[in-house]
Protein backbone atom coordinates (compact mmCIF):
# COMPACT_ATOMS: atom_id res chain seq x y z
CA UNK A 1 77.13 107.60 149.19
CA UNK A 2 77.22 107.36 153.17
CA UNK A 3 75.76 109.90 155.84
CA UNK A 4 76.88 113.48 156.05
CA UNK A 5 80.64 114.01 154.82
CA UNK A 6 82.32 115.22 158.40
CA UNK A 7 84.88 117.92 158.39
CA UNK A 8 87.90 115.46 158.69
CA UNK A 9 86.86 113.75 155.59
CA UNK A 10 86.52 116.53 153.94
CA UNK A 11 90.34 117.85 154.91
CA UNK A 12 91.81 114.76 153.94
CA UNK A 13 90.19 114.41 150.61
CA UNK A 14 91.32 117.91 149.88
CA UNK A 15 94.62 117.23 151.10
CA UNK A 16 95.09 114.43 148.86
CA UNK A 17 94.32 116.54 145.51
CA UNK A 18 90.50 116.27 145.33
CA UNK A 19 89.02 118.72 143.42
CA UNK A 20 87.17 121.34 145.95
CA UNK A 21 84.40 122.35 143.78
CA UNK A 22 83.49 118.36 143.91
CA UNK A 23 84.31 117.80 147.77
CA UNK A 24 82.13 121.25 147.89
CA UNK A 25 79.02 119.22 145.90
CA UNK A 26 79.71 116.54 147.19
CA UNK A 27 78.99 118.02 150.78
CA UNK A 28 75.25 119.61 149.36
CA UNK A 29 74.35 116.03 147.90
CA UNK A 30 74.97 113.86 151.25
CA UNK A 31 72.77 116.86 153.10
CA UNK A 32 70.42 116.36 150.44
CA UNK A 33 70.55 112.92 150.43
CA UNK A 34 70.04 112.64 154.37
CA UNK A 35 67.35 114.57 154.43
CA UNK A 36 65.81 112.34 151.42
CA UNK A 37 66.38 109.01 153.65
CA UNK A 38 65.17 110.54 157.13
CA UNK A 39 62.45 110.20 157.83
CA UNK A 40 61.84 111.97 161.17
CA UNK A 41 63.81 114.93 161.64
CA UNK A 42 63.91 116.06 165.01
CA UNK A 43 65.82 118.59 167.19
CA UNK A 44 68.84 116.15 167.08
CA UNK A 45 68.70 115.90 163.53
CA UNK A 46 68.28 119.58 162.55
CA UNK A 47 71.44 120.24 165.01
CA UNK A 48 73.21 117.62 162.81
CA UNK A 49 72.35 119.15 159.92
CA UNK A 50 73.25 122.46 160.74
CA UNK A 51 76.52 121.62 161.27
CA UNK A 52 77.16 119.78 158.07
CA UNK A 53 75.27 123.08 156.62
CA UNK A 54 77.82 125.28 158.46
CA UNK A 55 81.39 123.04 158.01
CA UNK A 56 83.68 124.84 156.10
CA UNK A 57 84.20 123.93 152.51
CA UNK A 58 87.97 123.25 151.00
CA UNK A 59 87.89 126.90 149.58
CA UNK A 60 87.97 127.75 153.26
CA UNK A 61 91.13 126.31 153.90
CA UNK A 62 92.68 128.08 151.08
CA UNK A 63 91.50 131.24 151.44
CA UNK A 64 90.52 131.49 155.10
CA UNK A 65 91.83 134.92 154.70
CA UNK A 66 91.21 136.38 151.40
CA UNK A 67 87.48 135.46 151.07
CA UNK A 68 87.50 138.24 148.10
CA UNK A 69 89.36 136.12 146.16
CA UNK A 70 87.11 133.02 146.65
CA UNK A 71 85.67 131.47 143.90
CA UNK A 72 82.36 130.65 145.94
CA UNK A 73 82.65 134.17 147.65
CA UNK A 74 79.40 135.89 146.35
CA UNK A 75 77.59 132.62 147.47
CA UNK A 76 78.41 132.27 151.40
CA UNK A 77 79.57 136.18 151.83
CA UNK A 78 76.98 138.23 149.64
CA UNK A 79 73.80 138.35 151.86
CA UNK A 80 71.19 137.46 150.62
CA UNK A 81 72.37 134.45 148.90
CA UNK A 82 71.00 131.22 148.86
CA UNK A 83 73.31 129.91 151.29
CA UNK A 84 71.83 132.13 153.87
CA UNK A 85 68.12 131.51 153.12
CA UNK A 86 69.20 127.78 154.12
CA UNK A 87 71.13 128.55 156.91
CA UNK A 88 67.88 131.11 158.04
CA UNK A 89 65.64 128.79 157.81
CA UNK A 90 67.50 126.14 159.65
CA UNK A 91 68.03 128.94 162.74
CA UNK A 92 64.51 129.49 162.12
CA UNK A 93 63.51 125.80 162.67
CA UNK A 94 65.31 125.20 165.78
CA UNK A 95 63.96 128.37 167.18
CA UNK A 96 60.16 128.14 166.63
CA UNK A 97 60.46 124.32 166.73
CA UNK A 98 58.60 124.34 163.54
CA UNK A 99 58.46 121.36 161.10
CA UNK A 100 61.34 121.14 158.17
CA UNK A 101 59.34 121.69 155.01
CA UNK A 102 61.81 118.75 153.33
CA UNK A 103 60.42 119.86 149.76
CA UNK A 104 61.54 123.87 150.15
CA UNK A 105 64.83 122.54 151.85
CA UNK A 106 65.84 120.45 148.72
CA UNK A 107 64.33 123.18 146.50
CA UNK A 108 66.96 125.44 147.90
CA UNK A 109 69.89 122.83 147.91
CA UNK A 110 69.40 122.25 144.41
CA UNK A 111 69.49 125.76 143.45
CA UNK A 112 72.60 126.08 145.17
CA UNK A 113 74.51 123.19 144.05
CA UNK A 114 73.69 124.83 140.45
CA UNK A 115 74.70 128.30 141.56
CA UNK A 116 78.51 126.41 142.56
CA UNK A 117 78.18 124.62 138.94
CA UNK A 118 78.22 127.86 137.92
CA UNK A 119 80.47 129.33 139.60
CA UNK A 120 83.20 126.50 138.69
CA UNK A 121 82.25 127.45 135.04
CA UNK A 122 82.72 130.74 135.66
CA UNK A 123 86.22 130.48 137.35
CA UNK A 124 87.77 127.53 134.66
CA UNK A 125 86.52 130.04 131.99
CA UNK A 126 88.00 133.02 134.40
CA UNK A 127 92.32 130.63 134.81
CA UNK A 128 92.26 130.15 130.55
C-alpha cells in the first residue's frame, strides 16, 4: 500500500462504487502504516498527518448533511470517542511540541478501525 490515501483518491474510488466502510479502513491503515515506516516524525510530518487524520471519509459525502443518519456517526460526532482522543492528541503534539508516543498512536488506530468493523456489522445486520 503507498503513502497516505489523499482526499482525491479517496473521491474517486468512492465514485467508482468502492465500498466506503473499506475506503474508510483503508484510510486508518495507510496512517497506521506511515507512522510504522517513519521514522522521524517532525512538525512537517505531524501536520501531514493531521490532515489525513482530519480528511473526510466517503460517508461524508453522502451524508454531509444528515450526520444522524451516518453509519460512523457515534464515532466522529459523539465526544468522547476515539476519534477525538486521536485527533486531541495530535493538537496536543503540535502544541507542546512533544514527542508522538508511536505505540499509544497505533494503540488508538487499532481500536478504532475495530470500532468501524463494528459498526459495518452493525449497519449490514441493521439494511436485512
Amino acid at each position: 500500500m503507498k503513502g497516505l490515501i489523499s482526499f482525491q483518491e479517496m473521491k474517486e474510488r468512492y465514485e467508482r462504487g468502492e465500498d466506503p466502510f473499506a475506503l474508510t479502513l483503508e484510510k486508518w491503515v495507510r496512517i497506521k502504516n506511515y507512522l510504522n515506516v517513519t521514522k522521524e516524525i517532525g512538525y512537517p510530518e505531524l501536520i501531514k498527518l493531521l490532515e489525513a487524520v482530519m480528511m473526510k471519509i466517503p460517508f461524508c459525502f453522502e451524508y454531509e448533511s444528515n450526520c444522524n443518519l451516518c453509519p460512523l456517526e457515534r464515532l466522529c460526532q459523539k465526544f468522547p470517542s476515539t476519534y477525538h482522543q486521536i485527533l486531541g492528541l495530535f493538537h496536543y503534539l503540535l502544541a507542546t511540541n512533544a514527542p508522538l508516543p508511536k505505540p499509544y498512536l497505533i494503540q488508538l488506530i487499532d481500536k478504532l478501525m475495530v470500532e468501524i468493523e463494528e459498526a459495518k456489522k452493525l449497519w449490514k445486520k441493521m439494511l436485512l
